[in-house]
PDB file of N, CA and C in Angstrom:
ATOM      1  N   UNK A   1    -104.872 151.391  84.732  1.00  0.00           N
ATOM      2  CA  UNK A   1    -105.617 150.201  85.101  1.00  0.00           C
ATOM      3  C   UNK A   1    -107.076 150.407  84.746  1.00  0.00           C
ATOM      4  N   UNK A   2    -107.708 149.252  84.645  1.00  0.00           N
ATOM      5  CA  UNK A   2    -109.245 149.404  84.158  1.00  0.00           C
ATOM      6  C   UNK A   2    -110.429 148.596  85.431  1.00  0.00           C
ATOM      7  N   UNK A   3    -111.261 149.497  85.678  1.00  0.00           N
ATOM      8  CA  UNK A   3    -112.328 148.425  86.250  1.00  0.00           C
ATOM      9  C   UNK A   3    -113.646 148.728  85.971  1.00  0.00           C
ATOM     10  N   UNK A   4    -114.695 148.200  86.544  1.00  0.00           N
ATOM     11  CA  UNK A   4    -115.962 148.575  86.242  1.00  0.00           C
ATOM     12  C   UNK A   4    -116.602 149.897  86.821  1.00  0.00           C
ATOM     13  N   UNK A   5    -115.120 150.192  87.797  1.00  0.00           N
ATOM     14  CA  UNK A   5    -115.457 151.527  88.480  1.00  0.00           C
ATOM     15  C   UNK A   5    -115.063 152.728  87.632  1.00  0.00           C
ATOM     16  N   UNK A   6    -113.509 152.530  87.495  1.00  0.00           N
ATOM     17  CA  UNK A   6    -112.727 153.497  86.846  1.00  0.00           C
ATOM     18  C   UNK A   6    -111.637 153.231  85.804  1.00  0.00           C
ATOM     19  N   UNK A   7    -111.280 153.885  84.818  1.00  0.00           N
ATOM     20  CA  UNK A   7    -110.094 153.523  84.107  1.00  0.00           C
ATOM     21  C   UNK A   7    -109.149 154.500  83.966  1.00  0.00           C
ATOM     22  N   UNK A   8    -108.235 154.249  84.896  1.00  0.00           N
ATOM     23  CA  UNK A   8    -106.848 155.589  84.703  1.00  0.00           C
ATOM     24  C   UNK A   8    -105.800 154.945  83.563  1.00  0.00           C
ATOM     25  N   UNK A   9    -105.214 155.999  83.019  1.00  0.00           N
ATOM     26  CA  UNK A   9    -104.052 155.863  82.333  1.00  0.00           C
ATOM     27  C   UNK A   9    -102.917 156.705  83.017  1.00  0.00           C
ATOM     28  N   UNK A  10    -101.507 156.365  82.916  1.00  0.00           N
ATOM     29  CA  UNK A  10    -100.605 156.961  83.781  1.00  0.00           C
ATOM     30  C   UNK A  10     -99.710 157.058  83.000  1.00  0.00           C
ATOM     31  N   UNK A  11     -98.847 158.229  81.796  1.00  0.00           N
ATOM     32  CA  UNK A  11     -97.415 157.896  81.337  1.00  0.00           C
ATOM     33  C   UNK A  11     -96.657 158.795  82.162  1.00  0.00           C
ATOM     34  N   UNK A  12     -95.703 158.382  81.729  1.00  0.00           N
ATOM     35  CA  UNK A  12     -94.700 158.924  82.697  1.00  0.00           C
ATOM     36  C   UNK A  12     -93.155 158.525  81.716  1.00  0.00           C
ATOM     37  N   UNK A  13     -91.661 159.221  82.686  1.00  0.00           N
ATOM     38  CA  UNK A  13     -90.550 158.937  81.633  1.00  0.00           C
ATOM     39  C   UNK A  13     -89.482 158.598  83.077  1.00  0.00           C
ATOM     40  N   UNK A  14     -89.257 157.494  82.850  1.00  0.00           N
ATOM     41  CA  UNK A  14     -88.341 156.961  84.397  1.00  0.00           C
ATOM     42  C   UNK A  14     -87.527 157.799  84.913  1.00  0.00           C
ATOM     43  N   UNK A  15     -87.540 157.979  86.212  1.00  0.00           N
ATOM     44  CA  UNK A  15     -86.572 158.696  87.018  1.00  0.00           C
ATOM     45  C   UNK A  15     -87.131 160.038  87.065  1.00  0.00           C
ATOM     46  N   UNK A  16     -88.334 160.834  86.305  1.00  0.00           N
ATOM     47  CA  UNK A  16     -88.307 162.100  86.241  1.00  0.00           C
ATOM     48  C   UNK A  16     -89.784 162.333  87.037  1.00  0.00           C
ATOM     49  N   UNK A  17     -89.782 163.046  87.985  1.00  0.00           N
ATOM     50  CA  UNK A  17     -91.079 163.455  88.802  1.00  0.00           C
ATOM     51  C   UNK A  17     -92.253 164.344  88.335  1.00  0.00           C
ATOM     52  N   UNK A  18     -93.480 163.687  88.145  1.00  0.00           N
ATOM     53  CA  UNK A  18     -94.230 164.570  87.602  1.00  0.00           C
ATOM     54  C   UNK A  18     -95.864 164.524  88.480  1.00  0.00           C
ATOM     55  N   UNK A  19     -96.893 165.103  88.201  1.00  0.00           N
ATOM     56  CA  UNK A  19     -97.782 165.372  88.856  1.00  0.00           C
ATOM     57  C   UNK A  19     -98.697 164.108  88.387  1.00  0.00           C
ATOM     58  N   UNK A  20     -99.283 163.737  89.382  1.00  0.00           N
ATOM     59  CA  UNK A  20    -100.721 162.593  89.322  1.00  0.00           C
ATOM     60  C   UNK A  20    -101.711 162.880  89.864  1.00  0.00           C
ATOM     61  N   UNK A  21    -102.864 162.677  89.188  1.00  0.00           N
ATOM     62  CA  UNK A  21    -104.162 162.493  89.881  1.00  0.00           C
ATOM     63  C   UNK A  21    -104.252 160.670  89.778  1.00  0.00           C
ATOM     64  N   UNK A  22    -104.789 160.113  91.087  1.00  0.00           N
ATOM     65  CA  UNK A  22    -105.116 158.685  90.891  1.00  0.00           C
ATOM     66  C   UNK A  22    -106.027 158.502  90.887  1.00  0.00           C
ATOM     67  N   UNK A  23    -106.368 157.303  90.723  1.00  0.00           N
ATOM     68  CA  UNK A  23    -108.028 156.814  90.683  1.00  0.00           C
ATOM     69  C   UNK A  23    -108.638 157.149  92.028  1.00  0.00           C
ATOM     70  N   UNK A  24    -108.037 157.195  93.173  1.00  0.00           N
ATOM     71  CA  UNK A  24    -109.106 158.095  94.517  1.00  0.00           C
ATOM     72  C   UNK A  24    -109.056 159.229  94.505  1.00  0.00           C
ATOM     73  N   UNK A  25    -108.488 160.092  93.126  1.00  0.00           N
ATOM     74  CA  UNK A  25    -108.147 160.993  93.008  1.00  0.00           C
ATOM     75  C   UNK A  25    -107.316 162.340  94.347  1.00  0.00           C
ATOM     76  N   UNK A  26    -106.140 161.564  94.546  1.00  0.00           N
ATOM     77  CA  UNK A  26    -105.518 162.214  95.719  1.00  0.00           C
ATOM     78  C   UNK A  26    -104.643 162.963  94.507  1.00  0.00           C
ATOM     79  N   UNK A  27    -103.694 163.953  94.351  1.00  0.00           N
ATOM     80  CA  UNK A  27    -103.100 164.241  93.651  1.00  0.00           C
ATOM     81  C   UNK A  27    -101.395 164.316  94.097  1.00  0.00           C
ATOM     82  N   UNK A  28    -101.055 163.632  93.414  1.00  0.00           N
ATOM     83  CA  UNK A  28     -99.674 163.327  94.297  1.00  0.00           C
ATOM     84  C   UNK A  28     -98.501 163.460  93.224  1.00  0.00           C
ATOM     85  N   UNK A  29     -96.849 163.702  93.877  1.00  0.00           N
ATOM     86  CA  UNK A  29     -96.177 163.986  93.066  1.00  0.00           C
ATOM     87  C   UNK A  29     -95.371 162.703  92.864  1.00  0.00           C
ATOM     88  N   UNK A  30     -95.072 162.371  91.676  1.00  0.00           N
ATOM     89  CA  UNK A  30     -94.897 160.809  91.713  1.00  0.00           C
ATOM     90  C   UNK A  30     -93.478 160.937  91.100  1.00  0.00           C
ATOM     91  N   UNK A  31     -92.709 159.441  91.102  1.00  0.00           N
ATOM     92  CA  UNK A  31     -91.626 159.329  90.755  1.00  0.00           C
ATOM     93  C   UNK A  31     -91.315 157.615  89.840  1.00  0.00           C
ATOM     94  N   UNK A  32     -91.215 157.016  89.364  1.00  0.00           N
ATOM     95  CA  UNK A  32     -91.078 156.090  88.465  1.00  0.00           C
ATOM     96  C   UNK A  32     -89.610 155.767  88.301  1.00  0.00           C
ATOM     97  N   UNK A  33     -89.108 154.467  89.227  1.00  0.00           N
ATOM     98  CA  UNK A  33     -87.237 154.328  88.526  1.00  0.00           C
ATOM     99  C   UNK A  33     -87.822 152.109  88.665  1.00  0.00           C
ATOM    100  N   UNK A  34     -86.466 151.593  88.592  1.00  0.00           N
ATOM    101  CA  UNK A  34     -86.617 150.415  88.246  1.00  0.00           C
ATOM    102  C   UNK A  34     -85.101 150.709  88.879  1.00  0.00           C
ATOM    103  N   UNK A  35     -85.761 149.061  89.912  1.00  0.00           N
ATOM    104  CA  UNK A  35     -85.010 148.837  91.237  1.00  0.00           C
ATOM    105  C   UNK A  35     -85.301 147.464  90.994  1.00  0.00           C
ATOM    106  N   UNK A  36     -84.101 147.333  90.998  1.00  0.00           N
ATOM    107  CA  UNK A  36     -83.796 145.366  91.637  1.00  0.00           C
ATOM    108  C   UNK A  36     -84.490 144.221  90.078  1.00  0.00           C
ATOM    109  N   UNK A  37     -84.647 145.106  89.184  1.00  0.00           N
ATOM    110  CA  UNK A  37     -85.517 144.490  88.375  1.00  0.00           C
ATOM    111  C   UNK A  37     -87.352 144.748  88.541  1.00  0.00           C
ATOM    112  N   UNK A  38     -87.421 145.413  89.399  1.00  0.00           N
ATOM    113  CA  UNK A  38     -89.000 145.801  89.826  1.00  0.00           C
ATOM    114  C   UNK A  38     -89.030 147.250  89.038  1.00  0.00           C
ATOM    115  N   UNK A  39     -90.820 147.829  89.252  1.00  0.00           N
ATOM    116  CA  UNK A  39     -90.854 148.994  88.363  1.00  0.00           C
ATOM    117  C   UNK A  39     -91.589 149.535  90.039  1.00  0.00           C
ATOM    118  N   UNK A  40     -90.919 150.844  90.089  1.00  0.00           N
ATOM    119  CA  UNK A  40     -90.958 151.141  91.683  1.00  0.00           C
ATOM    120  C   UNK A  40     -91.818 152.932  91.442  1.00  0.00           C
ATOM    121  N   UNK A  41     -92.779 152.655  92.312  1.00  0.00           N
ATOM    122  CA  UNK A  41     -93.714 154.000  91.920  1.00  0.00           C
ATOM    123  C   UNK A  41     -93.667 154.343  93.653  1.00  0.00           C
ATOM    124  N   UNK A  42     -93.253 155.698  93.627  1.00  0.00           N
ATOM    125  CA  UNK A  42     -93.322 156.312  94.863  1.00  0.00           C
ATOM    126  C   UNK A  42     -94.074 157.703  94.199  1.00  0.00           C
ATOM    127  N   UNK A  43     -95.415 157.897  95.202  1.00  0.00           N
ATOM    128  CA  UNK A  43     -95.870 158.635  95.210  1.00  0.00           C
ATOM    129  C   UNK A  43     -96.178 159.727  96.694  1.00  0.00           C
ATOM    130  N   UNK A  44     -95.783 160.840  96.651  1.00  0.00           N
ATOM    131  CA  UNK A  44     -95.982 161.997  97.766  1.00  0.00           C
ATOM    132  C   UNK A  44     -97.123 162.775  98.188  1.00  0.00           C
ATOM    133  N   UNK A  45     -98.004 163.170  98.949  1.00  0.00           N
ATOM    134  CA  UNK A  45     -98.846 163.940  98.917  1.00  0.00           C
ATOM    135  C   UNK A  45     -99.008 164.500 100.391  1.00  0.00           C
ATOM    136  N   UNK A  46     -99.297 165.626 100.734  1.00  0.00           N
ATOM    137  CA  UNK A  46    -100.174 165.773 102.367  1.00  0.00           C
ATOM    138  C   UNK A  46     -98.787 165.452 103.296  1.00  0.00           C
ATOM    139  N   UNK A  47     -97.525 165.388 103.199  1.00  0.00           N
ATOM    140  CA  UNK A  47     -96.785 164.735 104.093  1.00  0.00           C
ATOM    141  C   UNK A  47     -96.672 162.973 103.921  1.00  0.00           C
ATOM    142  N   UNK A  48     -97.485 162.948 103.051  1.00  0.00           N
ATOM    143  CA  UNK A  48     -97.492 161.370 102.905  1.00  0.00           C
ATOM    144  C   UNK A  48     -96.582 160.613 101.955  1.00  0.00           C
ATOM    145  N   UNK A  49     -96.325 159.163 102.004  1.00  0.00           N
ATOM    146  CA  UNK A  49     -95.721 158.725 100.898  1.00  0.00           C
ATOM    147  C   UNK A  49     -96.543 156.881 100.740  1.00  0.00           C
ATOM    148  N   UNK A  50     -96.583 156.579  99.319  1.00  0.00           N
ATOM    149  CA  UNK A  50     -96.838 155.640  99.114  1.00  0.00           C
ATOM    150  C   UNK A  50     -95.865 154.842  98.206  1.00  0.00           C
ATOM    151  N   UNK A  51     -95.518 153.296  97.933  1.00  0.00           N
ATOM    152  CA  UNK A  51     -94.895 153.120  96.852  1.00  0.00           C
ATOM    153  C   UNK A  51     -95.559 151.694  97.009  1.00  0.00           C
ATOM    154  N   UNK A  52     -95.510 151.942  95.702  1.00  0.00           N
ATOM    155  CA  UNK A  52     -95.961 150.496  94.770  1.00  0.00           C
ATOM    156  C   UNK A  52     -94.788 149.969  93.924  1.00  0.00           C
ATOM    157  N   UNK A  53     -94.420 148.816  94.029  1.00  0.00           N
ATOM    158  CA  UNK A  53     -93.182 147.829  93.868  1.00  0.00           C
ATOM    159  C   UNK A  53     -94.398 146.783  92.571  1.00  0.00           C
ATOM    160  N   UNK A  54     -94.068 146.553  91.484  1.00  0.00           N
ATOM    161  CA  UNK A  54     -94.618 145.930  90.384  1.00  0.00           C
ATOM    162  C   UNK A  54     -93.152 145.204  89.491  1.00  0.00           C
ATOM    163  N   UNK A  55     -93.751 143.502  89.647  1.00  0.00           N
ATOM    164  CA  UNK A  55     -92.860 142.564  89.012  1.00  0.00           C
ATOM    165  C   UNK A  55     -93.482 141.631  88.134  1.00  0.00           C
ATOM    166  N   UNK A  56     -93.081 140.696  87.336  1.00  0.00           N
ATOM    167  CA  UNK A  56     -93.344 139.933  86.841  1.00  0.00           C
ATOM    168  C   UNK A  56     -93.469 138.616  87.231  1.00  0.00           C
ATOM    169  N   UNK A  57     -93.852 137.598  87.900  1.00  0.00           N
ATOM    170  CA  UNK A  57     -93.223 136.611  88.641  1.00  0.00           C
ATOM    171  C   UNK A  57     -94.162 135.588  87.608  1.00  0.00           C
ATOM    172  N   UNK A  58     -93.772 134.162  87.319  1.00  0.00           N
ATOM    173  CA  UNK A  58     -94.632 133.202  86.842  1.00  0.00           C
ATOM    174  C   UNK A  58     -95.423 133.823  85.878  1.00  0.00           C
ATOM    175  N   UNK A  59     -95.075 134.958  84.691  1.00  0.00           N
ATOM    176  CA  UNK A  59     -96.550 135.704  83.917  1.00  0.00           C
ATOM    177  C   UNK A  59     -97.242 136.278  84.803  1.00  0.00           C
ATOM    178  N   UNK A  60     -97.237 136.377  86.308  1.00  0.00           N
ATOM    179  CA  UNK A  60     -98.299 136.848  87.084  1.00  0.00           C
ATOM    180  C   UNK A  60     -97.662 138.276  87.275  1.00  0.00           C
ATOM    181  N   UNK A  61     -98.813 139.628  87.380  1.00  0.00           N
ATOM    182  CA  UNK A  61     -98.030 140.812  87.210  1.00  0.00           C
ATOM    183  C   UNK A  61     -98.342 140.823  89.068  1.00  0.00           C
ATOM    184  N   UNK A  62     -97.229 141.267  89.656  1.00  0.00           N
ATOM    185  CA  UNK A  62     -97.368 140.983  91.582  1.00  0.00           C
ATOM    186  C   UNK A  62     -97.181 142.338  91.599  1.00  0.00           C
ATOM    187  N   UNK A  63     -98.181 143.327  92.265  1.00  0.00           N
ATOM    188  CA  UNK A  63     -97.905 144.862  92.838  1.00  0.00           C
ATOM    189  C   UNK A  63     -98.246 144.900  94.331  1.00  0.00           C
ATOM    190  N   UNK A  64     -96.691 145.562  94.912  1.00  0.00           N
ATOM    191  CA  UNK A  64     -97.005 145.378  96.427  1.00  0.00           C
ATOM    192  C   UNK A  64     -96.828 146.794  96.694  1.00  0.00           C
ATOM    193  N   UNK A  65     -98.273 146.903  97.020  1.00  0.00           N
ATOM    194  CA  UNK A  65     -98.179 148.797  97.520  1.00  0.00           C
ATOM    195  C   UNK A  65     -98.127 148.822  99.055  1.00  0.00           C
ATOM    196  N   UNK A  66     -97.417 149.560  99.968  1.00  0.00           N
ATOM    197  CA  UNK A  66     -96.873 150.046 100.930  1.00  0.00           C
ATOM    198  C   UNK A  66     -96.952 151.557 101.655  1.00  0.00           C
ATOM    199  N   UNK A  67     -97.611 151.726 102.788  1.00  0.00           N
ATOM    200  CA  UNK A  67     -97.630 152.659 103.316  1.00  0.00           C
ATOM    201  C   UNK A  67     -97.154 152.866 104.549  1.00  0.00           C
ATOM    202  N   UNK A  68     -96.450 153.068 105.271  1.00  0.00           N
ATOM    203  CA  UNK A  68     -96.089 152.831 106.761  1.00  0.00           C
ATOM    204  C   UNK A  68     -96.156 151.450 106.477  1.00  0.00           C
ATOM    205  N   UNK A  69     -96.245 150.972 107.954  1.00  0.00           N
ATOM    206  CA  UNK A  69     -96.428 149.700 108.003  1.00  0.00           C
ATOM    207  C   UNK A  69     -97.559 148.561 107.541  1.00  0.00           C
ATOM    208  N   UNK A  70     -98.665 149.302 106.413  1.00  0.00           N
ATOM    209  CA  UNK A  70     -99.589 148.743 106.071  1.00  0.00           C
ATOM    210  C   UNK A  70     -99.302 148.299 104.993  1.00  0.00           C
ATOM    211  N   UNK A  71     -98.928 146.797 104.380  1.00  0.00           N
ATOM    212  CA  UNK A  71     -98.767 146.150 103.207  1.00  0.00           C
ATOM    213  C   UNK A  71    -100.351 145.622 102.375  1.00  0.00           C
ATOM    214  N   UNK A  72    -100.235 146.141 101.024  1.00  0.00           N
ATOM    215  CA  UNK A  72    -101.082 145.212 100.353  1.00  0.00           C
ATOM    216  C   UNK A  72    -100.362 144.754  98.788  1.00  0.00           C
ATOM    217  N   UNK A  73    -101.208 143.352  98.996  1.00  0.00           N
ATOM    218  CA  UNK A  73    -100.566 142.720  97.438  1.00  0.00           C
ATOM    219  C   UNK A  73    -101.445 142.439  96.612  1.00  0.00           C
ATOM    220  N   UNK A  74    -101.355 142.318  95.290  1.00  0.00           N
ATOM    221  CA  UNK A  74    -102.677 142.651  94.325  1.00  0.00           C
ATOM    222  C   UNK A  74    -101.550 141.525  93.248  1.00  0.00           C
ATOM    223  N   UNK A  75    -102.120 140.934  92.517  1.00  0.00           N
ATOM    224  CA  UNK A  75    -101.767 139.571  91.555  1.00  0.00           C
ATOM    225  C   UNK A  75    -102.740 140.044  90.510  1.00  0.00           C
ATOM    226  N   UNK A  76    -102.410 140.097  89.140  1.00  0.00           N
ATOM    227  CA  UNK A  76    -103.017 140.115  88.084  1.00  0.00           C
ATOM    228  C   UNK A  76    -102.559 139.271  86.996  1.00  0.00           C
ATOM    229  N   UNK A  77    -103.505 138.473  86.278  1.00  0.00           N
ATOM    230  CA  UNK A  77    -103.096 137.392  85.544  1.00  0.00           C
ATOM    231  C   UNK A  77    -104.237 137.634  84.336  1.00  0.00           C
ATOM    232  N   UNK A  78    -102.908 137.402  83.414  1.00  0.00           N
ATOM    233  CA  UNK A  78    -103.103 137.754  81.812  1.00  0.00           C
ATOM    234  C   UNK A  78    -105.014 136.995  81.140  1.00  0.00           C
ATOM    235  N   UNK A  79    -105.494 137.685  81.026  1.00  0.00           N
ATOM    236  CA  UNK A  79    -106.628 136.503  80.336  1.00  0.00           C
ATOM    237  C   UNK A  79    -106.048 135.827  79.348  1.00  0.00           C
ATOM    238  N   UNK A  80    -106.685 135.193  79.160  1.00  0.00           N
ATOM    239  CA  UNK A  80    -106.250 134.112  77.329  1.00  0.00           C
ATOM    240  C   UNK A  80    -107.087 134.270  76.430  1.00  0.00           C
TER     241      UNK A  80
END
């Protein structure tokens, strides 16, 4: 992802767990599969877990990241 703050790049090869640094730079062990038609990122660290659920809906790219019970949703739409 890109912003005026930071720009990470992330590859990865589905289903296979590999090491991340993120943009808050936590370093976590991540995992990448495709569920339900979604692209499903679970990431581990500290005892912790996060996952980010990313779809396509209307051209709009919808990522709903999840921690315990704390939901956030983030909408990104294509420029022209």
């Amino acid at each position: 992802s890109q912003s005026t703050f930071k720009t990470t790049e992330v590859k990865f090869k589905l289903n296979e767990e590999f090491d991340e640094i993120t943009a808050d730079d936590r370093k976590t062990k991540t995992v990448v599969t495709i569920e339900n038609g979604k692209l499903v990122q679970k990431q581990s660290w500290d005892g912790k877990e996060t996952t980010v659920e990313r779809e396509v809906d209307d051209g709009k790219l919808i990522a709903r990241c999840t921690m315990g019970k704390v939901v956030a949703l983030r909408t990104y739409v294509k420029e022209a």
